[in-house]
PDB file of N, CA and C in Angstrom:
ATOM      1  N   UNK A   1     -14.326  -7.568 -22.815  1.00  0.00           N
ATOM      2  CA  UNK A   1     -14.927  -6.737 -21.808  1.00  0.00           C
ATOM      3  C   UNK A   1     -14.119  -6.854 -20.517  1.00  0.00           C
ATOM      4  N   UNK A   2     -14.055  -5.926 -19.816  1.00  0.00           N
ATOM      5  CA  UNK A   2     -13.011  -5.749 -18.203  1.00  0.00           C
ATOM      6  C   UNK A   2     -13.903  -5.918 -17.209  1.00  0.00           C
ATOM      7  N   UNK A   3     -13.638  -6.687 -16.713  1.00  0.00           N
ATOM      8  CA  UNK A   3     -14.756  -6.981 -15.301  1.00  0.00           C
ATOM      9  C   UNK A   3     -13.777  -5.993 -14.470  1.00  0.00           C
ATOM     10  N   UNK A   4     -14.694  -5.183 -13.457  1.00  0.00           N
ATOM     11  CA  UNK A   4     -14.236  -4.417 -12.892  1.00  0.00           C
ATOM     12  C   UNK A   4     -14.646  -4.474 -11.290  1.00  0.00           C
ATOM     13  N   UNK A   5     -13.443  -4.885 -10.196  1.00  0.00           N
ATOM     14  CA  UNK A   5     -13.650  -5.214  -8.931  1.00  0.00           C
ATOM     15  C   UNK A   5     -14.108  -4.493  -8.285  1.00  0.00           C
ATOM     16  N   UNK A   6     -15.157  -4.384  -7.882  1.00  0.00           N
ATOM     17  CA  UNK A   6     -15.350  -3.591  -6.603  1.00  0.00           C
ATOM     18  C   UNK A   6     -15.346  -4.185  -4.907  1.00  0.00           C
ATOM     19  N   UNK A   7     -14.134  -3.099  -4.489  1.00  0.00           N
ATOM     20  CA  UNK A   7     -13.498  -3.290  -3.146  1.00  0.00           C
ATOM     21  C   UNK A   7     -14.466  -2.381  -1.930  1.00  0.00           C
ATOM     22  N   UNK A   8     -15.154  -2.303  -2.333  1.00  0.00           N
ATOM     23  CA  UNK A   8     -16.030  -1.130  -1.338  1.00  0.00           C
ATOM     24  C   UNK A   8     -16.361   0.059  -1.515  1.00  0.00           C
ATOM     25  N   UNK A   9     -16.690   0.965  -0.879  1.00  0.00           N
ATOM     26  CA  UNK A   9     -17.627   2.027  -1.138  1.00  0.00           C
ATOM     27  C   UNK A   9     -16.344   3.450   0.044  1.00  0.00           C
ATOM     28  N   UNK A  10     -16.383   3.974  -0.982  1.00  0.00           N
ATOM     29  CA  UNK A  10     -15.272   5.182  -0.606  1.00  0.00           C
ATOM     30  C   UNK A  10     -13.935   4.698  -0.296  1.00  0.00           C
ATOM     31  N   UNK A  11     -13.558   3.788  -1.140  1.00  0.00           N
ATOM     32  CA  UNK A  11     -11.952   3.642  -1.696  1.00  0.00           C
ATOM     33  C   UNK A  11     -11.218   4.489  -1.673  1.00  0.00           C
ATOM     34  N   UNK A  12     -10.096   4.750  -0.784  1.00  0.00           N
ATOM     35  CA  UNK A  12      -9.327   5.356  -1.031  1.00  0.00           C
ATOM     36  C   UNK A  12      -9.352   7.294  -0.611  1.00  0.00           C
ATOM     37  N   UNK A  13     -11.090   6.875   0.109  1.00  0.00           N
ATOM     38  CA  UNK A  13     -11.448   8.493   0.370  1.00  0.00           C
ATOM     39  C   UNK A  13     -10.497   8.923   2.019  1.00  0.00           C
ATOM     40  N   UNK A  14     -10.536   7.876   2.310  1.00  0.00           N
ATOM     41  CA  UNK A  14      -9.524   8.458   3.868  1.00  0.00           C
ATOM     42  C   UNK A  14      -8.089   8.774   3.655  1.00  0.00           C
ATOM     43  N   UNK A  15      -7.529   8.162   2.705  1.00  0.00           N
ATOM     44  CA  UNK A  15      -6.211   8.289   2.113  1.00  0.00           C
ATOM     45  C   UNK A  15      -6.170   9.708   1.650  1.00  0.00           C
ATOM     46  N   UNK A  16      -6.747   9.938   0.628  1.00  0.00           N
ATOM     47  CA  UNK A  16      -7.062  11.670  -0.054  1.00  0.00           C
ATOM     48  C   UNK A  16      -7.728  12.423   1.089  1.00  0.00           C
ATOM     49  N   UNK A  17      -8.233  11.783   1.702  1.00  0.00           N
ATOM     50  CA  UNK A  17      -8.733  13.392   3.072  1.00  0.00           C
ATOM     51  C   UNK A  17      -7.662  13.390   3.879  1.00  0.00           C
ATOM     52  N   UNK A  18      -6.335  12.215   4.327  1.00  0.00           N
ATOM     53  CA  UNK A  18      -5.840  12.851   4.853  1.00  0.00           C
ATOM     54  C   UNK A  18      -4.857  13.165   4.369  1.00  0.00           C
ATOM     55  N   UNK A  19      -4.305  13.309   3.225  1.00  0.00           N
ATOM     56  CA  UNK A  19      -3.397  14.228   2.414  1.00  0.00           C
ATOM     57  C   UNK A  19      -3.907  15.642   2.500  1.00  0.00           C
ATOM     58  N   UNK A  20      -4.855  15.490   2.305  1.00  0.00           N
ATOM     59  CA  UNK A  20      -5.319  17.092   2.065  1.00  0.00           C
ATOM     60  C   UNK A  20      -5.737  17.752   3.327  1.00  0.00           C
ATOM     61  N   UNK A  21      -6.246  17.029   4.716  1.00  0.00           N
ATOM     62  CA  UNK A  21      -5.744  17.697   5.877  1.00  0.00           C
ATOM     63  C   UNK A  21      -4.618  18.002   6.374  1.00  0.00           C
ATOM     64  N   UNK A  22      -3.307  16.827   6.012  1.00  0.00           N
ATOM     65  CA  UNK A  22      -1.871  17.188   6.905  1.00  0.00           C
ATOM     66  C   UNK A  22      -1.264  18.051   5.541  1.00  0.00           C
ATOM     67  N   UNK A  23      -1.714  18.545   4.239  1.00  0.00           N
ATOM     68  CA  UNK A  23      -1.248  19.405   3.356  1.00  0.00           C
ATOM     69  C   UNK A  23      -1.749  20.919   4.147  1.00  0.00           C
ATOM     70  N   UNK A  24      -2.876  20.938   4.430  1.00  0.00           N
ATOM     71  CA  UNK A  24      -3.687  22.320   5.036  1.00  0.00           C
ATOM     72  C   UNK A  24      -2.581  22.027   6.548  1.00  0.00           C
ATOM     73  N   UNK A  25      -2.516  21.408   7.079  1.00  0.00           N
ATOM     74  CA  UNK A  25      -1.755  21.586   7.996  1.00  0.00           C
ATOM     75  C   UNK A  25      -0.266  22.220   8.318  1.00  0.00           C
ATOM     76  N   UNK A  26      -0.004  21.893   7.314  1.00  0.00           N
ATOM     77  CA  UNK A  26       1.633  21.961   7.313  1.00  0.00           C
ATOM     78  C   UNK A  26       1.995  22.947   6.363  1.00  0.00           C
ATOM     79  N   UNK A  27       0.592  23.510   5.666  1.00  0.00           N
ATOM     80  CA  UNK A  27       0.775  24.883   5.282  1.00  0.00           C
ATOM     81  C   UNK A  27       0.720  26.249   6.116  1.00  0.00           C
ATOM     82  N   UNK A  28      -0.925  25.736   6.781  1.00  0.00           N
ATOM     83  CA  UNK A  28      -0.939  26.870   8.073  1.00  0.00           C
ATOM     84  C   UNK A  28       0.186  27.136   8.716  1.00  0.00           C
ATOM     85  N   UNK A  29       1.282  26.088   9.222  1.00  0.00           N
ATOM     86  CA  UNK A  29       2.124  26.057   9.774  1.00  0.00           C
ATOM     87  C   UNK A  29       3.517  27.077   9.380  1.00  0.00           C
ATOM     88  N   UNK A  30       3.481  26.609   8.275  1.00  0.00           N
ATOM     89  CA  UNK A  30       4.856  27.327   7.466  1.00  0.00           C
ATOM     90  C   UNK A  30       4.608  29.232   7.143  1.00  0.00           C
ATOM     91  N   UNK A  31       2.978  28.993   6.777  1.00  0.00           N
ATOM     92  CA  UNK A  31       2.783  30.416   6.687  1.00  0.00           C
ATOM     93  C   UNK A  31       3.048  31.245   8.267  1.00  0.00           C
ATOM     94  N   UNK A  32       2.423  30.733   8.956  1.00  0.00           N
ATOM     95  CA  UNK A  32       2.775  31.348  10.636  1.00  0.00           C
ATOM     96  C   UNK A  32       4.336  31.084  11.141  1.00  0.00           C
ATOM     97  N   UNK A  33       4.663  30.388  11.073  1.00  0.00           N
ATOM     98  CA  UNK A  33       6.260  30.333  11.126  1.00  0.00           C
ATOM     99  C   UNK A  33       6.881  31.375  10.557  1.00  0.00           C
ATOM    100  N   UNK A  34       7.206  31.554   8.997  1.00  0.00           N
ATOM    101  CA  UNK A  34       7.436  32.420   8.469  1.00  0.00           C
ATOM    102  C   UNK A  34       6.897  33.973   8.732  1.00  0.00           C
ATOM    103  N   UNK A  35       5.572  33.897   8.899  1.00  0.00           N
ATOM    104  CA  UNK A  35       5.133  35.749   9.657  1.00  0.00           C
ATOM    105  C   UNK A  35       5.683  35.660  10.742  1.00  0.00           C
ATOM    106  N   UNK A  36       6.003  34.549  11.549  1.00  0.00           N
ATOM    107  CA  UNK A  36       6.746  35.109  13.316  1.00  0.00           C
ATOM    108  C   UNK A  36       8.088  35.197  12.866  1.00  0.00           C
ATOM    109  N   UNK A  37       8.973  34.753  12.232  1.00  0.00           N
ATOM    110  CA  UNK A  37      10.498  34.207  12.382  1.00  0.00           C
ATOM    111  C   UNK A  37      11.075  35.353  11.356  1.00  0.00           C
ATOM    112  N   UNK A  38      10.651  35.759  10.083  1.00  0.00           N
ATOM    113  CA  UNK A  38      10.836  36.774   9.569  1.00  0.00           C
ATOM    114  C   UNK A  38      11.301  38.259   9.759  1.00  0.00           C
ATOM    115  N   UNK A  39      10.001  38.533  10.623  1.00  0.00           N
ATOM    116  CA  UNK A  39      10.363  39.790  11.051  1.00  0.00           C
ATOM    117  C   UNK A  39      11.541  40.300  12.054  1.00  0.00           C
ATOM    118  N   UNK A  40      11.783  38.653  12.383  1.00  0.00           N
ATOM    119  CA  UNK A  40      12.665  39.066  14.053  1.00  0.00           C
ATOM    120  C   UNK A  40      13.914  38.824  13.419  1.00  0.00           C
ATOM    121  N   UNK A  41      14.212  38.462  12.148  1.00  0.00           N
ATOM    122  CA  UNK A  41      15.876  37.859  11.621  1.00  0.00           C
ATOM    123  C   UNK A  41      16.717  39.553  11.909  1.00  0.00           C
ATOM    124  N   UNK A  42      18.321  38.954  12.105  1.00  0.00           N
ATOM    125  CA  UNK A  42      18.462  38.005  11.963  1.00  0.00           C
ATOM    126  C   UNK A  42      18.059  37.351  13.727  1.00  0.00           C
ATOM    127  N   UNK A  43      18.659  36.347  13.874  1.00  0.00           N
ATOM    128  CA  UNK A  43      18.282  35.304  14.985  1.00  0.00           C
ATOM    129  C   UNK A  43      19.243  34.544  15.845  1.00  0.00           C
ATOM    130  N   UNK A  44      19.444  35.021  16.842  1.00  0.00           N
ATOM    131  CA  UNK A  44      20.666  34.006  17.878  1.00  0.00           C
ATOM    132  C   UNK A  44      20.171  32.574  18.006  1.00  0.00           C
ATOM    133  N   UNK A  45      21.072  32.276  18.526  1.00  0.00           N
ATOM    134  CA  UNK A  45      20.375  30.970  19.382  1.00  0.00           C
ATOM    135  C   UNK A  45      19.459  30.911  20.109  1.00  0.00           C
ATOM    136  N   UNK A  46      19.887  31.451  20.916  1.00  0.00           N
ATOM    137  CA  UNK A  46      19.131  32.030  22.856  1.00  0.00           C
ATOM    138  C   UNK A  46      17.576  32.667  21.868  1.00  0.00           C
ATOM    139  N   UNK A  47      17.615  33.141  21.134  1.00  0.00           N
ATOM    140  CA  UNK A  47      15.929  33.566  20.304  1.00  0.00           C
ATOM    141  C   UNK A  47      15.309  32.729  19.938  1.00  0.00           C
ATOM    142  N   UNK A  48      16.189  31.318  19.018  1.00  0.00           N
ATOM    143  CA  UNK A  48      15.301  29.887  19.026  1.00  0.00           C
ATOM    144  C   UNK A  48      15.134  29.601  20.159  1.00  0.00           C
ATOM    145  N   UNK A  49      15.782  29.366  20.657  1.00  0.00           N
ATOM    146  CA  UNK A  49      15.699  28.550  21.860  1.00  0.00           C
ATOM    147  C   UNK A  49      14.522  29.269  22.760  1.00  0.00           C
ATOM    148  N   UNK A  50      14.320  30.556  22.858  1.00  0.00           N
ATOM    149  CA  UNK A  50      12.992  31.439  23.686  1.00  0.00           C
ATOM    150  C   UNK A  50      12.081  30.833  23.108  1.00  0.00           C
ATOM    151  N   UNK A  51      12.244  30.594  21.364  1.00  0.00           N
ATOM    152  CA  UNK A  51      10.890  30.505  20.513  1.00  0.00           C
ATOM    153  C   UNK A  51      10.535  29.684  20.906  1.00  0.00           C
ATOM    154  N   UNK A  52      10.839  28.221  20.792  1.00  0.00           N
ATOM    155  CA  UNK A  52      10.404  27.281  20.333  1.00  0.00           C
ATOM    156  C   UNK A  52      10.511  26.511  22.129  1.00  0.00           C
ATOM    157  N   UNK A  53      10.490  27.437  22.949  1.00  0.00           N
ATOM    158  CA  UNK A  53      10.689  26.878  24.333  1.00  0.00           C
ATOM    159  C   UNK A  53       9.262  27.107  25.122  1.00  0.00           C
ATOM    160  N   UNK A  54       8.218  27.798  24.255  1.00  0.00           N
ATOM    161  CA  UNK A  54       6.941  27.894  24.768  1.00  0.00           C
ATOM    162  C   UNK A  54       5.860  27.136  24.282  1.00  0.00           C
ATOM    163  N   UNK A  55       5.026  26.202  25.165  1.00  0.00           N
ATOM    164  CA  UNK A  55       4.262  25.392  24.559  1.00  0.00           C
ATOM    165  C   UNK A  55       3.697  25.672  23.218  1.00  0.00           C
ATOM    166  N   UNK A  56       2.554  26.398  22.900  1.00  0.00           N
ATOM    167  CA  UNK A  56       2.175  26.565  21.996  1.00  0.00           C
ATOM    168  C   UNK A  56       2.876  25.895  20.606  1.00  0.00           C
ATOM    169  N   UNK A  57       4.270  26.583  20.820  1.00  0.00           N
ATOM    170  CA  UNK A  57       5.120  26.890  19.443  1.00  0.00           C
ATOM    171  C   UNK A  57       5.462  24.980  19.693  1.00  0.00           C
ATOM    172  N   UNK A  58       6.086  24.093  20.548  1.00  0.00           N
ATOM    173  CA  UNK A  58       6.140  22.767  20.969  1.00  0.00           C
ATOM    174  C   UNK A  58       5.345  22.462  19.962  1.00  0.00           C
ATOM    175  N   UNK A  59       3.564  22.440  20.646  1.00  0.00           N
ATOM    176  CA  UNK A  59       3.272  21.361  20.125  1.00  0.00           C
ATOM    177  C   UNK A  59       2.629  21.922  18.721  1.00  0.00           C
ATOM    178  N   UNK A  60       2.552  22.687  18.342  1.00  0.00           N
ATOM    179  CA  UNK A  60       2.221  23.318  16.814  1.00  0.00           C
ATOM    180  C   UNK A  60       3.235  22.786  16.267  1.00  0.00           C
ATOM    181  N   UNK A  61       4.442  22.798  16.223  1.00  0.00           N
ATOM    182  CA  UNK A  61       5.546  22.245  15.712  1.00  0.00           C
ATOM    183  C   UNK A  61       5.209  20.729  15.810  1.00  0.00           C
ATOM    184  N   UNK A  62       5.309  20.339  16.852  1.00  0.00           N
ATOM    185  CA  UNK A  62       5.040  18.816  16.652  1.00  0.00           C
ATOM    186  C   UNK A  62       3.966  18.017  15.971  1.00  0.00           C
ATOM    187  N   UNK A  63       2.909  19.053  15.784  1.00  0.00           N
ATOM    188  CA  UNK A  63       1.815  18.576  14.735  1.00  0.00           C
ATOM    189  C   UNK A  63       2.290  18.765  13.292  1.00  0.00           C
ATOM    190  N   UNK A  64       2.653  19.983  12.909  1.00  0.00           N
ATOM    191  CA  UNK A  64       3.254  19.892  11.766  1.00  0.00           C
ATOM    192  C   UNK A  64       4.428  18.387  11.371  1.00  0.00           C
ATOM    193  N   UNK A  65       5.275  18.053  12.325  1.00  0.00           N
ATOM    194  CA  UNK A  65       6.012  17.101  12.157  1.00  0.00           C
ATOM    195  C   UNK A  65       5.163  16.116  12.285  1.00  0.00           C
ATOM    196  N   UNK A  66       4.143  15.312  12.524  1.00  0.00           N
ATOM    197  CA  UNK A  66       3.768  14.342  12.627  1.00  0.00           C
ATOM    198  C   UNK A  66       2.752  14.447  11.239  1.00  0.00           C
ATOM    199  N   UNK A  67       2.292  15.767  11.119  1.00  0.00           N
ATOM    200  CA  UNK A  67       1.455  15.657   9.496  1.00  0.00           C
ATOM    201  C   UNK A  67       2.407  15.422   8.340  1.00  0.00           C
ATOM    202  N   UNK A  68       3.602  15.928   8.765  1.00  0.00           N
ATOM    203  CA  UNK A  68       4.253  15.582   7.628  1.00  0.00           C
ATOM    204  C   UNK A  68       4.977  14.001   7.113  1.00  0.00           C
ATOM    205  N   UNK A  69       5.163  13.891   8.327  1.00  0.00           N
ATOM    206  CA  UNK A  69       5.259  12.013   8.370  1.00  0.00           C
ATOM    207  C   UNK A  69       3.861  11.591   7.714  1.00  0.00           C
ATOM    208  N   UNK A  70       2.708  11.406   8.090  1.00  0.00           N
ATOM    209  CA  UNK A  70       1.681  11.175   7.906  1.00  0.00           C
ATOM    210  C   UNK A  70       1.380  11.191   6.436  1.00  0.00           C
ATOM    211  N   UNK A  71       1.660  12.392   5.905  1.00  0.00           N
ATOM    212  CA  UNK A  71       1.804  12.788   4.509  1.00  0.00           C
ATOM    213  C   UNK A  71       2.433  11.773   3.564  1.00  0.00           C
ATOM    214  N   UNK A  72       4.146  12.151   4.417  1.00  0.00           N
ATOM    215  CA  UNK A  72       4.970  11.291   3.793  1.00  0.00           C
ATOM    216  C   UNK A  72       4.744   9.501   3.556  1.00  0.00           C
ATOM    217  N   UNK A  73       4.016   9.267   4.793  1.00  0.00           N
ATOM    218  CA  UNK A  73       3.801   7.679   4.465  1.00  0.00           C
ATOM    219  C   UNK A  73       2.882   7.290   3.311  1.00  0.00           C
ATOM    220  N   UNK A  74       1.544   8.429   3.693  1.00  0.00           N
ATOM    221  CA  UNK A  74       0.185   8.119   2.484  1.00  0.00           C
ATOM    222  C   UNK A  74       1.264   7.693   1.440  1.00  0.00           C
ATOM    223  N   UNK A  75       1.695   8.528   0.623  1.00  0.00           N
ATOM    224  CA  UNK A  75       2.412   8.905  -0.453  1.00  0.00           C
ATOM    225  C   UNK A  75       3.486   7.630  -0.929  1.00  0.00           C
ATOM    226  N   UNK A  76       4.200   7.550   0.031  1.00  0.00           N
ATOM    227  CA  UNK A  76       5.426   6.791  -0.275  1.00  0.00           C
ATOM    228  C   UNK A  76       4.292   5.234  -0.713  1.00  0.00           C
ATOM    229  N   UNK A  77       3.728   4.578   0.313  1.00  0.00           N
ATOM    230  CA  UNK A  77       3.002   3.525   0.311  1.00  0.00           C
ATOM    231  C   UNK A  77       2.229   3.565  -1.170  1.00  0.00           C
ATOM    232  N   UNK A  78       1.458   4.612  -1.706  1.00  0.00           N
ATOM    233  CA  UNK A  78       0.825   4.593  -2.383  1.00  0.00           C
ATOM    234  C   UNK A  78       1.818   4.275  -4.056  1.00  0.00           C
ATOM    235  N   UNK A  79       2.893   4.531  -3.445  1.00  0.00           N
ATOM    236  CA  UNK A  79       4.378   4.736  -4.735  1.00  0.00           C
ATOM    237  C   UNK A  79       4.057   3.297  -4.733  1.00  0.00           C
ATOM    238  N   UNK A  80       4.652   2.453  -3.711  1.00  0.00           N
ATOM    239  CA  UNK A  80       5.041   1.409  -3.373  1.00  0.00           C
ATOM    240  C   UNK A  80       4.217   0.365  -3.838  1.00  0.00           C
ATOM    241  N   UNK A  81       3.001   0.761  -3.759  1.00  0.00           N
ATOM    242  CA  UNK A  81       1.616  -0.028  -3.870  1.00  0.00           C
ATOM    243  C   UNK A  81       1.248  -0.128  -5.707  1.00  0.00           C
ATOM    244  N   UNK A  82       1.745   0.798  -6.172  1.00  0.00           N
ATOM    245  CA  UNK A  82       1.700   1.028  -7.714  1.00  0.00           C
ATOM    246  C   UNK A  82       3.171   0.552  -8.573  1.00  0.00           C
ATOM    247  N   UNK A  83       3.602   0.511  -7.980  1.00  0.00           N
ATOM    248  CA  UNK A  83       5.129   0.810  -8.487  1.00  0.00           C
ATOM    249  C   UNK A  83       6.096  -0.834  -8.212  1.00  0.00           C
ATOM    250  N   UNK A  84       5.794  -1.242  -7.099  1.00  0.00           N
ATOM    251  CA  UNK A  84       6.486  -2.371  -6.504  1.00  0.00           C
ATOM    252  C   UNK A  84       5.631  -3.682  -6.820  1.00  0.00           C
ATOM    253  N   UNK A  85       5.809  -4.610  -7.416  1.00  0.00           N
ATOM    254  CA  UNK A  85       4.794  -5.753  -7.622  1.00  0.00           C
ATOM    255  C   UNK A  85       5.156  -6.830  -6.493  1.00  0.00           C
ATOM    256  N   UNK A  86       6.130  -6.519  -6.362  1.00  0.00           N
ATOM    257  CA  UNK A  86       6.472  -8.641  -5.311  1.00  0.00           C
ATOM    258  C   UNK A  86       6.315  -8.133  -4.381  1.00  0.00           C
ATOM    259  N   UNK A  87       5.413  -9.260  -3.321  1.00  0.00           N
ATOM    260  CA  UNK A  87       4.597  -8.696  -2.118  1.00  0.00           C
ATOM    261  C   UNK A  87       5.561  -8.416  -1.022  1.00  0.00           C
ATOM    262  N   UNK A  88       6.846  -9.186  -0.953  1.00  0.00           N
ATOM    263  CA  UNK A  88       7.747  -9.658  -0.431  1.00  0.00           C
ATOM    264  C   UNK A  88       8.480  -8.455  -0.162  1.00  0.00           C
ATOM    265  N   UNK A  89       9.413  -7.702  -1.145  1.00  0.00           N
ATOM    266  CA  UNK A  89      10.133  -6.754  -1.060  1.00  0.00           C
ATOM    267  C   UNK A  89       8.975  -5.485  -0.700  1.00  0.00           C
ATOM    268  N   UNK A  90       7.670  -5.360  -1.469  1.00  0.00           N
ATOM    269  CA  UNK A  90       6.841  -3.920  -1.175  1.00  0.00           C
ATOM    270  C   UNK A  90       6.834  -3.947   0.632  1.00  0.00           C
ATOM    271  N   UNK A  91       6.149  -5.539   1.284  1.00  0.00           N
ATOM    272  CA  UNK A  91       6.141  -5.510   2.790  1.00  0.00           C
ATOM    273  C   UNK A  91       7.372  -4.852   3.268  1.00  0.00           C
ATOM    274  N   UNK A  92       8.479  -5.265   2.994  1.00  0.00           N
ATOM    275  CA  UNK A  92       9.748  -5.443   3.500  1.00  0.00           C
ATOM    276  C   UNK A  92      10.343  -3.293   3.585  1.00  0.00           C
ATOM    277  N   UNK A  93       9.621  -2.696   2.081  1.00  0.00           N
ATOM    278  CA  UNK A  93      10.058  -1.693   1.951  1.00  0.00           C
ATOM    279  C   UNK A  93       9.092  -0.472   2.935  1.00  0.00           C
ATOM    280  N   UNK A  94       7.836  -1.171   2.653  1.00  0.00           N
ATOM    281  CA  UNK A  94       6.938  -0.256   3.762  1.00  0.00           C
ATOM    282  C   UNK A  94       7.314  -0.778   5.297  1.00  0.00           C
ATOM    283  N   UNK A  95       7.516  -1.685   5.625  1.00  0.00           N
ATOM    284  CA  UNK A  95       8.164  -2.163   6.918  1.00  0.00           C
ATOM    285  C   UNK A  95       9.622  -0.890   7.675  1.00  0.00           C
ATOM    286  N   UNK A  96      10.140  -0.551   6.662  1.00  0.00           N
ATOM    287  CA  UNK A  96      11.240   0.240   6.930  1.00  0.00           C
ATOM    288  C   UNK A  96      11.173   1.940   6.450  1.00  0.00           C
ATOM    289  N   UNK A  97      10.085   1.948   5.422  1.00  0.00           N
ATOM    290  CA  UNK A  97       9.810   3.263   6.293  1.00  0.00           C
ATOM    291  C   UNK A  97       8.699   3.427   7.794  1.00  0.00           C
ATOM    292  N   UNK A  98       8.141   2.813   7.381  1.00  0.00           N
ATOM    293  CA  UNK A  98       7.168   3.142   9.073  1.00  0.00           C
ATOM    294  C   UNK A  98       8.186   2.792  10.239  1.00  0.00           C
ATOM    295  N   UNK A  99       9.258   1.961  10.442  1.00  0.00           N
ATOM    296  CA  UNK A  99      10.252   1.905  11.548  1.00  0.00           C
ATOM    297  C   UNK A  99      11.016   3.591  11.569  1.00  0.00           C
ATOM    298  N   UNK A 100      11.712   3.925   9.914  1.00  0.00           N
ATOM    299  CA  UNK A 100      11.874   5.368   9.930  1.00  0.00           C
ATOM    300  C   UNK A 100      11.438   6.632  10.190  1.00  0.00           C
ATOM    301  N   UNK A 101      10.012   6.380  10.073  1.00  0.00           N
ATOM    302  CA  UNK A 101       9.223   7.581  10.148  1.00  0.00           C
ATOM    303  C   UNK A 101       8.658   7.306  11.836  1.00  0.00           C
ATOM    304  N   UNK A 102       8.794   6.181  12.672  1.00  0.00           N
ATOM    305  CA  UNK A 102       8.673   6.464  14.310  1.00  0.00           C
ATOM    306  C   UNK A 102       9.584   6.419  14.793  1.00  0.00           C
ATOM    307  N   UNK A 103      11.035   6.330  14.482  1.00  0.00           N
ATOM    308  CA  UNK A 103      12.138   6.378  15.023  1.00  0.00           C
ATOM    309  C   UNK A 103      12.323   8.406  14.568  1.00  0.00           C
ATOM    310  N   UNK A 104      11.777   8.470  13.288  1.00  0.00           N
ATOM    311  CA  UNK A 104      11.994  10.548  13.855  1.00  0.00           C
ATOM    312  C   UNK A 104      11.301  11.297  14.104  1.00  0.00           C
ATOM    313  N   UNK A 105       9.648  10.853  14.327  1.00  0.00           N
ATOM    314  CA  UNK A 105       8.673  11.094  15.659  1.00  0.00           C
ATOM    315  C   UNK A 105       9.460  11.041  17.176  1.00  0.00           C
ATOM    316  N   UNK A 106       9.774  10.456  16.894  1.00  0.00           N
ATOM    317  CA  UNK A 106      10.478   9.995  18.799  1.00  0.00           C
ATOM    318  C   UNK A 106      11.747  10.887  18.915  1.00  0.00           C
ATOM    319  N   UNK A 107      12.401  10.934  17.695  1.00  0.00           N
ATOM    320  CA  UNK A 107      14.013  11.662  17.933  1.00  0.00           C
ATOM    321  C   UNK A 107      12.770  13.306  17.620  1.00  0.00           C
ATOM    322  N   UNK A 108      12.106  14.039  16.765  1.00  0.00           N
ATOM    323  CA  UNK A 108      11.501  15.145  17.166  1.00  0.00           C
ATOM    324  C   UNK A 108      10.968  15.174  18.106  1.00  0.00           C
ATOM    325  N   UNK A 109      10.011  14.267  19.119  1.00  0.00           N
ATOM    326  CA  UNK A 109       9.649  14.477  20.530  1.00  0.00           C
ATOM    327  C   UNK A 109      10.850  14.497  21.032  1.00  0.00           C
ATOM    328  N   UNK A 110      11.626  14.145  21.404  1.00  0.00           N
ATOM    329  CA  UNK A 110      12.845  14.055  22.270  1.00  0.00           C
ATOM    330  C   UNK A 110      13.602  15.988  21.754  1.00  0.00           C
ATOM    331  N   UNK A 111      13.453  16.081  21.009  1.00  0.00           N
ATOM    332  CA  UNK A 111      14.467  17.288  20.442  1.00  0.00           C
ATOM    333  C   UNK A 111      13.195  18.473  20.731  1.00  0.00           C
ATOM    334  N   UNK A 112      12.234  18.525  20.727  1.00  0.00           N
ATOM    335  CA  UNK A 112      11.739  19.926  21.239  1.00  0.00           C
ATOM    336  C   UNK A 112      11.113  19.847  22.977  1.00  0.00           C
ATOM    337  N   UNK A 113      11.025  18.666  23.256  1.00  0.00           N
ATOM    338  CA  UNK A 113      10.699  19.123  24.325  1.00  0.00           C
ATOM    339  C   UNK A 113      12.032  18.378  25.771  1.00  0.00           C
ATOM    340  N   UNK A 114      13.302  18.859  24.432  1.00  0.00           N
ATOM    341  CA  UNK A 114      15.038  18.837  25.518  1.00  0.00           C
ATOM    342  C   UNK A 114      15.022  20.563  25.640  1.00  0.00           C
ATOM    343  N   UNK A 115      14.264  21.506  24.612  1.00  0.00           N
ATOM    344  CA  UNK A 115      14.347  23.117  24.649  1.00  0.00           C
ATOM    345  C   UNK A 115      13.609  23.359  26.265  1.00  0.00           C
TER     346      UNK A 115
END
């Protein structure tokens, strides 16, 4: 017979809600991107640079980039957490993406609001 641990009550439910919010996120995103950026191709510079030089488009963009980090970590960790057994190297490997994933939070803050 399998004795079976129980760790608490909604395991794992904040993990899956927020996949599936920064997924709805970063879809809204791409669909509206694509209806604005589409119609206007093709596209200079000086036209990104108008675009993406008005708040709105800033920080909509910057939410999308931070859901997608967000995304990306659930995910990777959850690899890591299944996949990696020695506590040692899994710390060591989630240690270096979360340094990666706020080192290009900071280089995307820095890059849309240099427009």
């Amino acid at each position: 017979m399998v004795k079976r641990v129980v760790v608490g009550a909604h395991y794992g439910l904040r993990d899956w809600l927020l996949q599936r919010i920064t997924a709805i996120v970063m879809a809204v995103y791409t669909v509206a991107f694509v209806a604005v950026v589409l119609p206007s191709l093709p596209m200079g510079y000086e036209d990104w640079r108008a675009g993406f030089a008005h708040p709105v488009v800033k920080i909509s963009t910057l939410l999308f980039l931070l859901s997608a980090m967000l995304h990306a970590w659930v995910g990777v960790r959850d690899i890591f957490m299944d996949y990696v057994k020695p506590f040692g190297l899994r710390l060591f490997l989630q240690v270096v993406v979360i340094l990666t994933l706020f080192v290009y939070a900071l280089w995307a803050i820095q890059l849309l609001w240099s427009v």
